[in-house]
N, C-alpha and C. Protein backbone atom coordinates (compact mmCIF):
# COMPACT_ATOMS: atom_id res chain seq x y z
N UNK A 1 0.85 -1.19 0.00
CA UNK A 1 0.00 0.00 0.00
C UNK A 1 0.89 1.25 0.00
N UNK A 2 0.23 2.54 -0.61
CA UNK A 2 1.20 3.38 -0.91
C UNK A 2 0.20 4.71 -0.37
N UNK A 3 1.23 5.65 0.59
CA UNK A 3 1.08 6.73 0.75
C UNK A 3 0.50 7.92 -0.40
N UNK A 4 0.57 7.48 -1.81
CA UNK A 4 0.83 8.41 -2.80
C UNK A 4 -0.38 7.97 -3.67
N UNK A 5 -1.03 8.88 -3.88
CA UNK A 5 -2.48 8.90 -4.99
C UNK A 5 -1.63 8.52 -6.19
N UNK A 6 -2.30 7.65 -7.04
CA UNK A 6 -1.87 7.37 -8.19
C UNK A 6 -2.73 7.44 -9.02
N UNK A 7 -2.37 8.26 -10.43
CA UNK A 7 -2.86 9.04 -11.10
C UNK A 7 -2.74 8.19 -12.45
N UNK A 8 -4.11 7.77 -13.58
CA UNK A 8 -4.03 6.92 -14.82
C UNK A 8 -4.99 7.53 -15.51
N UNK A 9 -4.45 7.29 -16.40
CA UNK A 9 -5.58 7.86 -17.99
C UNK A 9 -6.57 6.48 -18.09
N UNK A 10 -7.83 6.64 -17.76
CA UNK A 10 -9.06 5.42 -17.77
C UNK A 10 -9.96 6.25 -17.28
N UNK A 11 -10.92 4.95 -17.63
CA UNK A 11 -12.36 4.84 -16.89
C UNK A 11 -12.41 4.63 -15.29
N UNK A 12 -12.85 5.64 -14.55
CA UNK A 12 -13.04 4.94 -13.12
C UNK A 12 -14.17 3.71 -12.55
N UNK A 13 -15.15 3.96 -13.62
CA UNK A 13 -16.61 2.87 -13.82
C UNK A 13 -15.36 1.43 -13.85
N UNK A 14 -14.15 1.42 -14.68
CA UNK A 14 -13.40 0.04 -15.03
C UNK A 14 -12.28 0.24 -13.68
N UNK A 15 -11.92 -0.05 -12.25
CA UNK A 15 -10.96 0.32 -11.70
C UNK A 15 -10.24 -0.87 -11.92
N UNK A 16 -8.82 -0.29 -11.59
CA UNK A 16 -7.54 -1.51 -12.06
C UNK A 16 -7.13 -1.99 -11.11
N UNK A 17 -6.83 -3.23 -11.43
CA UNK A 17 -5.65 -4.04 -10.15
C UNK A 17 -6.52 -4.85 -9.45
N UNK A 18 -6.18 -5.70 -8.24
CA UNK A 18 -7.07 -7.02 -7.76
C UNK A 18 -7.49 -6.58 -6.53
N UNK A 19 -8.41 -7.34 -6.45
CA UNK A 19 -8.99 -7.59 -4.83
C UNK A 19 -10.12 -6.75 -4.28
N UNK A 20 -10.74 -6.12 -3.60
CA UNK A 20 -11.85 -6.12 -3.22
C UNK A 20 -11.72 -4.32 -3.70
N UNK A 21 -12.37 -3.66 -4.40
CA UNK A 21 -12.87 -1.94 -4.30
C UNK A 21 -14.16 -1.36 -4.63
N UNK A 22 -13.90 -0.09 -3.98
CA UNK A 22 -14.88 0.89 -3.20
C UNK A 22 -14.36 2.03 -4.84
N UNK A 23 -15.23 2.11 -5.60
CA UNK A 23 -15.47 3.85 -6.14
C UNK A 23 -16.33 4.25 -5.54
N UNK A 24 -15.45 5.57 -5.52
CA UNK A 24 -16.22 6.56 -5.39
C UNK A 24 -16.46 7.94 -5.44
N UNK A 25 -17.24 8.63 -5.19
CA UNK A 25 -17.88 10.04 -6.18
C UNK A 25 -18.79 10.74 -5.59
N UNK A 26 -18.95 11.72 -5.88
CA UNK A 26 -19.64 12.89 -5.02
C UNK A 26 -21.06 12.94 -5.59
N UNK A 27 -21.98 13.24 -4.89
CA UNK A 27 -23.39 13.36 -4.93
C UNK A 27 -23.71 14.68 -4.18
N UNK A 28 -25.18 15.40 -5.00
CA UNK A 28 -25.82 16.41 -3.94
C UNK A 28 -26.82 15.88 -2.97
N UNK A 29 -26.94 17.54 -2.04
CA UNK A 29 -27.61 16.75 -1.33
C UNK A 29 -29.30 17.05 -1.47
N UNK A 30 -29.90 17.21 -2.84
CA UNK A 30 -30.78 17.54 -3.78
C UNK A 30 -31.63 16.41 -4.09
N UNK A 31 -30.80 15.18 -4.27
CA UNK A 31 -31.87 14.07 -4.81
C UNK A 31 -31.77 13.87 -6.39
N UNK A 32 -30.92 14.90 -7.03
CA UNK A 32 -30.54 14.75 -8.10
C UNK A 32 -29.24 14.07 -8.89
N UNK A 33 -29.68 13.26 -9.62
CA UNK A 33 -28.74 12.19 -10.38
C UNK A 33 -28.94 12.52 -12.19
N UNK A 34 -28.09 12.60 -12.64
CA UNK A 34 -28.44 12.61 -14.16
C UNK A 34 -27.29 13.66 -15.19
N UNK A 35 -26.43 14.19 -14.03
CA UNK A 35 -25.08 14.53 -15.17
C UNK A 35 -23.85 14.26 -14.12
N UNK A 36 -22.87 14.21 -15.04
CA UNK A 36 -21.43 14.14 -14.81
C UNK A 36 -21.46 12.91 -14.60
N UNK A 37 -20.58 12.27 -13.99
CA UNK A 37 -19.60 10.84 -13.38
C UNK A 37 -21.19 9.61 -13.35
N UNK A 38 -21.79 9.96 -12.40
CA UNK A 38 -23.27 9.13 -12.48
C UNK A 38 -23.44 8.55 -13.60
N UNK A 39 -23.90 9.62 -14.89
CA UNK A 39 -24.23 9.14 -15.98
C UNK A 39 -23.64 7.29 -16.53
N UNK A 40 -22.24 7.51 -16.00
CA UNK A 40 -21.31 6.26 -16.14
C UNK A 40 -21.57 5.31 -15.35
N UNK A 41 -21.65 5.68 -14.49
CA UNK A 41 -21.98 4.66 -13.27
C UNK A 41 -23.32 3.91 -13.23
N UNK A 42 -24.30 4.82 -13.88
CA UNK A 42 -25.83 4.21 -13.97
C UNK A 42 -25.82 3.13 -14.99
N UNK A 43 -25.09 3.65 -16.12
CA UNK A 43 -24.66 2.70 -17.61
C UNK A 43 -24.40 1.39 -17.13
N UNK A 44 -23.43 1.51 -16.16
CA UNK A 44 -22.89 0.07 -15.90
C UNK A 44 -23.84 -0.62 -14.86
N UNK A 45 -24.21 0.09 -13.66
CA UNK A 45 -24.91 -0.49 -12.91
C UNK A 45 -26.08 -0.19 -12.44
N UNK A 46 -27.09 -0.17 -11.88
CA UNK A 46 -28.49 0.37 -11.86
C UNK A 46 -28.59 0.73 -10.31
N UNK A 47 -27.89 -0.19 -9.52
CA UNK A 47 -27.78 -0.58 -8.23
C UNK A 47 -27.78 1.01 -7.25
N UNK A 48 -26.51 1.34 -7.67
CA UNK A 48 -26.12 3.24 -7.28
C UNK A 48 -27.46 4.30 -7.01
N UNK A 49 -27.81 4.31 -8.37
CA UNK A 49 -28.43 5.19 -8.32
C UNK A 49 -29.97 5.04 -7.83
N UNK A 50 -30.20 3.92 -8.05
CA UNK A 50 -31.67 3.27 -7.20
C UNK A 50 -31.15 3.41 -5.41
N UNK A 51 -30.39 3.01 -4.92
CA UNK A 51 -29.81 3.02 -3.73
C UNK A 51 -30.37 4.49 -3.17
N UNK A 52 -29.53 5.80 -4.11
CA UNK A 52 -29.52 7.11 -4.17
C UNK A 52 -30.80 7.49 -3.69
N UNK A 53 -31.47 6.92 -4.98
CA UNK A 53 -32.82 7.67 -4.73
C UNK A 53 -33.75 7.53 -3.50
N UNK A 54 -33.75 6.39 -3.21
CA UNK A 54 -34.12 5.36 -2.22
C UNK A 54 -33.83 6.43 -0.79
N UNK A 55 -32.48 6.02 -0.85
CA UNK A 55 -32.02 6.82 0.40
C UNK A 55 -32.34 8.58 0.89
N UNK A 56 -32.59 9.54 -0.14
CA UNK A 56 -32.79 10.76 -0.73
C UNK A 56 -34.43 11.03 -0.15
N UNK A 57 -35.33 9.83 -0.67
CA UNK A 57 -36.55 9.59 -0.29
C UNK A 57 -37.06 9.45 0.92
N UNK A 58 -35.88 8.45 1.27
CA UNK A 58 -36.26 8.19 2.75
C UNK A 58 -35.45 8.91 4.14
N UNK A 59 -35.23 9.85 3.30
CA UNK A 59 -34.02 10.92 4.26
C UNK A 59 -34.83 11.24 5.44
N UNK A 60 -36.06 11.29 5.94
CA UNK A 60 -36.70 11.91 7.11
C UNK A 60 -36.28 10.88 8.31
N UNK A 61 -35.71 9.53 7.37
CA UNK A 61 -35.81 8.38 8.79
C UNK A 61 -34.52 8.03 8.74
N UNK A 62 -33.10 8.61 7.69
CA UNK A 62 -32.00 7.96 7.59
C UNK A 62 -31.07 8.84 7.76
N UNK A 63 -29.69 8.78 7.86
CA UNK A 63 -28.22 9.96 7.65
C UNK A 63 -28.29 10.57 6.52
N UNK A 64 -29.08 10.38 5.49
CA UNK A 64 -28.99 11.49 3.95
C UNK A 64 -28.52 12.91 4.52
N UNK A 65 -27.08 13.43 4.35
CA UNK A 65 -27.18 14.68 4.65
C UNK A 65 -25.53 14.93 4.32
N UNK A 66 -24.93 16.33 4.05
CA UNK A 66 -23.73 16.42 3.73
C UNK A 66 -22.99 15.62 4.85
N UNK A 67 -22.02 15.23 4.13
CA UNK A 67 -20.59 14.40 4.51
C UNK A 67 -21.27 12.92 5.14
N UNK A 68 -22.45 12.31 4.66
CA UNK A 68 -22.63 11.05 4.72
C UNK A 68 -22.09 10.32 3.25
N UNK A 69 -22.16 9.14 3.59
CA UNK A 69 -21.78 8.15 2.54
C UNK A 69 -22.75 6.86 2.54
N UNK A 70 -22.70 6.33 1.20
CA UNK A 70 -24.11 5.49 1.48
C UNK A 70 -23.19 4.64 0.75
N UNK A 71 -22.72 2.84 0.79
CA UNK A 71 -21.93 2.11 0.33
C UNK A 71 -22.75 1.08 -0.26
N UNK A 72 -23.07 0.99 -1.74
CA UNK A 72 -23.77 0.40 -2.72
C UNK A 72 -23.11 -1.01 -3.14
N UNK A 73 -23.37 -2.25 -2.97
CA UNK A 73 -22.68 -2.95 -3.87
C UNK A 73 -23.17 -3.65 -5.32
N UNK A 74 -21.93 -2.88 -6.13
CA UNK A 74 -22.66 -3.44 -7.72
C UNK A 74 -22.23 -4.74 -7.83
N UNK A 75 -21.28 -4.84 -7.68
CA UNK A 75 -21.14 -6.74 -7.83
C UNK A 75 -19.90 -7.01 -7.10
N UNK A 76 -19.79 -9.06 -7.23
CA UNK A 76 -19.02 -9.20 -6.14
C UNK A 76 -17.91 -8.61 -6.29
N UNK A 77 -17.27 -8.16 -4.86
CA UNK A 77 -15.91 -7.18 -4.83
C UNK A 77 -16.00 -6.19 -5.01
N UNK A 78 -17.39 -5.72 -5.14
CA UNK A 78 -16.80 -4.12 -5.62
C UNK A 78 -18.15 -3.10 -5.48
N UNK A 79 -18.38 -1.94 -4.97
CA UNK A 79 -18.58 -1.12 -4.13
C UNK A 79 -19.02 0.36 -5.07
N UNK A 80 -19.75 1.04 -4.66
CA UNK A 80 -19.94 2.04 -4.98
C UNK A 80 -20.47 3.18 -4.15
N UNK A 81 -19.37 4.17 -3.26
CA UNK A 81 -19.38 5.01 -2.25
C UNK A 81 -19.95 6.42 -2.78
N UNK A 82 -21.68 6.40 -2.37
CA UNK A 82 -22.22 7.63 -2.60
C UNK A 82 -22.19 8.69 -1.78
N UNK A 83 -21.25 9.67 -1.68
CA UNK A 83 -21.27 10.46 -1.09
C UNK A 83 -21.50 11.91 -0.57
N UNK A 84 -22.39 12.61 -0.44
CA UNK A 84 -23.16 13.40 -0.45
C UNK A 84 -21.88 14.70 -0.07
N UNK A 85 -21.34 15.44 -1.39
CA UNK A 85 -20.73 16.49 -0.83
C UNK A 85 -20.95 17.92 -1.75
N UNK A 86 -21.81 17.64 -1.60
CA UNK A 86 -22.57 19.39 -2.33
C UNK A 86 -23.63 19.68 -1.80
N UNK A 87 -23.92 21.06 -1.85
CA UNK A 87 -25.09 21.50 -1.14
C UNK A 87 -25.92 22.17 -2.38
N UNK A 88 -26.74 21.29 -3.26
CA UNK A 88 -27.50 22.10 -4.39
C UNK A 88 -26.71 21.33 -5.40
N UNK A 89 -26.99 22.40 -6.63
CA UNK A 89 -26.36 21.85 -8.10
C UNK A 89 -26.28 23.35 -8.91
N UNK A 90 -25.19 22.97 -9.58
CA UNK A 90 -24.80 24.56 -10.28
C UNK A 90 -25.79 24.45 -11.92
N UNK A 91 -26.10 25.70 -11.68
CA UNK A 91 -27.19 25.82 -12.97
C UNK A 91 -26.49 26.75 -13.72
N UNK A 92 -26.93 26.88 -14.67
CA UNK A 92 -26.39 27.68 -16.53
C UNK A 92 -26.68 29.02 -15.78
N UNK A 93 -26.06 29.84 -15.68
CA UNK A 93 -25.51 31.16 -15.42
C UNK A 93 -25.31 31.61 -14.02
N UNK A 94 -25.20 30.23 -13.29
CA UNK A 94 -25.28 30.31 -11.31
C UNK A 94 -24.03 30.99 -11.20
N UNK A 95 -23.68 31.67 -10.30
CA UNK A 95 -22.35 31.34 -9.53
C UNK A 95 -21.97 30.71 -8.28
N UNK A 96 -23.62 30.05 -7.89
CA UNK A 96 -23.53 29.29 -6.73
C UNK A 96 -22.70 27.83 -7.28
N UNK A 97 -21.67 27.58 -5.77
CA UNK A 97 -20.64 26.85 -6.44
C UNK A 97 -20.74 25.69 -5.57
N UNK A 98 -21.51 24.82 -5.42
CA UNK A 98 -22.13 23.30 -4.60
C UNK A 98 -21.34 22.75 -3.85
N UNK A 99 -20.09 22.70 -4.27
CA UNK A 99 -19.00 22.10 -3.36
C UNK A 99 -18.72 22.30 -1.54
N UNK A 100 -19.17 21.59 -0.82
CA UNK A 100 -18.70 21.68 0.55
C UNK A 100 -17.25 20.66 1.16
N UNK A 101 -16.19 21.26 1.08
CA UNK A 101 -15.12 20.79 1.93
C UNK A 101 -14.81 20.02 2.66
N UNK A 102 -16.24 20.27 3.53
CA UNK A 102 -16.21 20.04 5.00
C UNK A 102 -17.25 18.96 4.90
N UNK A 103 -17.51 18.64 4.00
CA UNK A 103 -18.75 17.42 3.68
C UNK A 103 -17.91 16.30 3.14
N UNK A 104 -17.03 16.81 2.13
CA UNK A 104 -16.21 15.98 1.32
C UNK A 104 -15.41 15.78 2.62
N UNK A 105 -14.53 16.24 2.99
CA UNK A 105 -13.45 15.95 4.51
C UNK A 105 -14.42 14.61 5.12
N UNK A 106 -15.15 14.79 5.87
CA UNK A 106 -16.14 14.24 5.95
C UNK A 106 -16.84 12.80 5.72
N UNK A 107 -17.26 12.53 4.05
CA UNK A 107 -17.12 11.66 3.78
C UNK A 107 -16.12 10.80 3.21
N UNK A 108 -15.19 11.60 3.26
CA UNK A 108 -14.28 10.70 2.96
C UNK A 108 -13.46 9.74 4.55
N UNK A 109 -13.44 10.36 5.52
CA UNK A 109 -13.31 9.67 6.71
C UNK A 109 -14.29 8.53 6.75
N UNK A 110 -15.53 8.53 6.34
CA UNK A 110 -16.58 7.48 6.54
C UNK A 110 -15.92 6.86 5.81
N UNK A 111 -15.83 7.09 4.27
CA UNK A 111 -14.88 6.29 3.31
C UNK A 111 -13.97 5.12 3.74
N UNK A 112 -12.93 5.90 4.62
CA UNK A 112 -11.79 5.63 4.80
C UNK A 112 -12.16 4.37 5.37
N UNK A 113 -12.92 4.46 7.14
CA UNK A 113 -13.75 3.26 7.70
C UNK A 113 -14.06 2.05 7.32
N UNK A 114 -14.74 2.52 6.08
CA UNK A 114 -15.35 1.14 5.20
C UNK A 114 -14.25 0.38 4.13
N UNK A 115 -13.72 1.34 3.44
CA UNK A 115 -12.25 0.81 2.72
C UNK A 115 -11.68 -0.01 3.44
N UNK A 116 -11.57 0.57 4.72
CA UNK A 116 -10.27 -0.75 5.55
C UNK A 116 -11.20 -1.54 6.40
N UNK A 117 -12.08 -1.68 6.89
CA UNK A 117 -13.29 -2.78 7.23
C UNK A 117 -13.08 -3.56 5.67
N UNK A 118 -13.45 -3.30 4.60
CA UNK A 118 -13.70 -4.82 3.53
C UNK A 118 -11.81 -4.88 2.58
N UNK A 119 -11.01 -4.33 3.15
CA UNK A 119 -9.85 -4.55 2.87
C UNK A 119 -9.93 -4.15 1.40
N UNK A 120 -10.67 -2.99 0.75
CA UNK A 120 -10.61 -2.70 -0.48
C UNK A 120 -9.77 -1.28 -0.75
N UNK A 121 -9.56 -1.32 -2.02
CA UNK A 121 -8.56 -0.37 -2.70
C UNK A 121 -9.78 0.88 -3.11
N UNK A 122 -9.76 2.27 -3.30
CA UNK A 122 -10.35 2.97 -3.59
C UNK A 122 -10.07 4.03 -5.09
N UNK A 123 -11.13 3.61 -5.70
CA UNK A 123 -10.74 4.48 -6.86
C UNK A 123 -12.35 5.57 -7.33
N UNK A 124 -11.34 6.65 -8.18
CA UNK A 124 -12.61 7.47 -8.05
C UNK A 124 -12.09 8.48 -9.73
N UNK A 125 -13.11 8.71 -9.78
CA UNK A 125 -12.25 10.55 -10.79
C UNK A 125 -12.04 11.29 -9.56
N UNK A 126 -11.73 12.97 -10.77
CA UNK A 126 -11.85 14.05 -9.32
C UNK A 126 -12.49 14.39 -9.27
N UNK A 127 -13.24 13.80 -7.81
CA UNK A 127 -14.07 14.11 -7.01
C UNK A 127 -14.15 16.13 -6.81
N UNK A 128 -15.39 16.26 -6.67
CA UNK A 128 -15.66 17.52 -6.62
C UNK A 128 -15.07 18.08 -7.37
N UNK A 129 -14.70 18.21 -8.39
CA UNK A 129 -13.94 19.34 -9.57
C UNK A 129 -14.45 19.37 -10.55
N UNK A 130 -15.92 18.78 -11.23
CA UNK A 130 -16.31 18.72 -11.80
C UNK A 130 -17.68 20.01 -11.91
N UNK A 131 -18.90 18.83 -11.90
CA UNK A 131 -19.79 20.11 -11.99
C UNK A 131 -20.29 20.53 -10.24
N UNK A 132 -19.33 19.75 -9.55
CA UNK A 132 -19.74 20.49 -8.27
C UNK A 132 -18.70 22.13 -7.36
N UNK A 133 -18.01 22.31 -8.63
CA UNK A 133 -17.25 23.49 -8.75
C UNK A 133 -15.63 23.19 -8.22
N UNK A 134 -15.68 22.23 -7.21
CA UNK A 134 -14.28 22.40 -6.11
C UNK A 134 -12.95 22.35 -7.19
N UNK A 135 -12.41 22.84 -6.13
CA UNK A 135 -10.75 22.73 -6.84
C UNK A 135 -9.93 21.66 -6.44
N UNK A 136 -9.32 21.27 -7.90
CA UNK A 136 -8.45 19.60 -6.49
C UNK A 136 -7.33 20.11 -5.91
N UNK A 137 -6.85 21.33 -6.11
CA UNK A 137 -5.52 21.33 -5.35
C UNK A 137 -6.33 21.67 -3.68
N UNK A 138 -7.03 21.63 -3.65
CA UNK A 138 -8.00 21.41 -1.62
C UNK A 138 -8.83 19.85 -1.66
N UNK A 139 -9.06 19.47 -2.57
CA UNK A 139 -9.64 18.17 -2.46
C UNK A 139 -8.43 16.91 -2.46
N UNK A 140 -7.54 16.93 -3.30
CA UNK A 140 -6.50 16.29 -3.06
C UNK A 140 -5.56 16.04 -1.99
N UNK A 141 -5.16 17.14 -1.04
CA UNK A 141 -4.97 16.94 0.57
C UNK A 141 -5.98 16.44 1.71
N UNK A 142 -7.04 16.37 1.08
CA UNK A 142 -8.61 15.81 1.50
C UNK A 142 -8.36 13.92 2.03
N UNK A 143 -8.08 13.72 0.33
CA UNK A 143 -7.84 12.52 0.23
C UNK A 143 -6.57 11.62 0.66
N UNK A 144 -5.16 12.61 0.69
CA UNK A 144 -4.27 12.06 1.32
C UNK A 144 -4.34 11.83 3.11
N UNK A 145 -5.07 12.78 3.54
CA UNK A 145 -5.60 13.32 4.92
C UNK A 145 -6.15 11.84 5.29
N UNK A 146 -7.09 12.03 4.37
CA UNK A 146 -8.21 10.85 5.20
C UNK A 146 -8.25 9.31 4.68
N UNK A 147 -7.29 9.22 3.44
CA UNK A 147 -7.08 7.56 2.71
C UNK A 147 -5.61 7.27 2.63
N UNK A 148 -4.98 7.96 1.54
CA UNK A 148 -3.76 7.50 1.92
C UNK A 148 -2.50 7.16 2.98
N UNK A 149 -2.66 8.57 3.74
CA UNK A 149 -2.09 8.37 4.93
C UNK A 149 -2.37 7.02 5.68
N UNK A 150 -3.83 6.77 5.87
CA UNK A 150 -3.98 5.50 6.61
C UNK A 150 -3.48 4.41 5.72
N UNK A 151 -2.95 4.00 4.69
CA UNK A 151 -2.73 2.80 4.55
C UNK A 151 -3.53 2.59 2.92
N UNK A 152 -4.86 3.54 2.94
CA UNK A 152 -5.55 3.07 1.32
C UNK A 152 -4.50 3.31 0.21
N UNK A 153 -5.10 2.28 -0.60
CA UNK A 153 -4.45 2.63 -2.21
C UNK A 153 -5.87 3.19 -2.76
N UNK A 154 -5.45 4.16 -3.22
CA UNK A 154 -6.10 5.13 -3.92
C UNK A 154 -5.85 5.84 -5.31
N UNK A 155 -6.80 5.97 -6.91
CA UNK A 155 -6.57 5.51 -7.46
C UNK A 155 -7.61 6.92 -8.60
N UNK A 156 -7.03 7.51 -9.07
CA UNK A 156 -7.45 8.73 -9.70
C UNK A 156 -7.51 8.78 -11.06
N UNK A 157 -9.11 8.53 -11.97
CA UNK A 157 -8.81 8.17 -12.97
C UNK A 157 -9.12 9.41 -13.89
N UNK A 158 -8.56 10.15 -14.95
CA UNK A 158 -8.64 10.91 -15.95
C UNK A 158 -8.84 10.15 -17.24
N UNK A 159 -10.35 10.31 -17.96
CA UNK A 159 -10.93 10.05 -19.08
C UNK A 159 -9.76 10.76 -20.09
């Protein structure tokens, strides 16, 4: 296991190497599914985003709320960590910018928990830098903070 995020040109929906993993990816905390990274994830599996909704629905009786994580499994070995780190969704001329820090910080500690409970490797894109506005040079000390340092292999994929 390596201290050091490792960085590959792929699909994160396809993660590489053996043994048991956790993707995972940022969600609002809206109830909305249907652009960015998802789109991929629904393609391959149905499981995620039914989970999502499910959970979103039944938020009056469950943890649905920033910096939770909801741990989906699409098939054997392998995991899909929904994690609620935006507050809203950025719309065509917003400058509201969805990303919470402190949600992502957050779930990614829950992350971390469950990664080393099923002895799995974690792979993801970048998280929050997409359409939830964040910047990775603050999300990337996020992840060394709360995965690598402990021991995860962690696994950053660029389409």
């Amino acid at each position: 296991m390596s201290n050091e995020i490792v960085y590959v040109h792929g699909d994160a929906t396809r993660p590489q190497g053996e043994g048991p993993k956790v993707i995972a990816h940022v969600c609002n905390d809206t109830g909305g599914w249907g652009r960015g990274f998802v789109v991929a994830l629904s393609r391959r599996w149905p499981q995620p985003e039914a989970a999502y909704r499910r959970w979103y629905k039944e938020r009056s009786g469950n943890d649905f709320a920033l910096g939770a994580i909801q741990l989906v499994q699409a098939e054997p070995g392998l995991w899909v960590a929904n994690m609620i780190g935006q507050h809203g969704i950025r719309t065509r001329g917003s400058d509201h910018v969805p990303i919470r820090y402190e949600a992502i910080d957050q779930a990614l500690q829950h992350l971390a928990d469950a990664a080393l409970r099923l002895g799995a490797s974690v792979h993801m894109p970048r998280i929050g830098a997409g359409l939830a506005g964040g910047r990775w040079e603050q999300i990337e000390p996020l992840i060394q903070t709360r995965l690598t340092s402990k021991g995860l292999a962690v696994t950053v994929y660029d389409l």
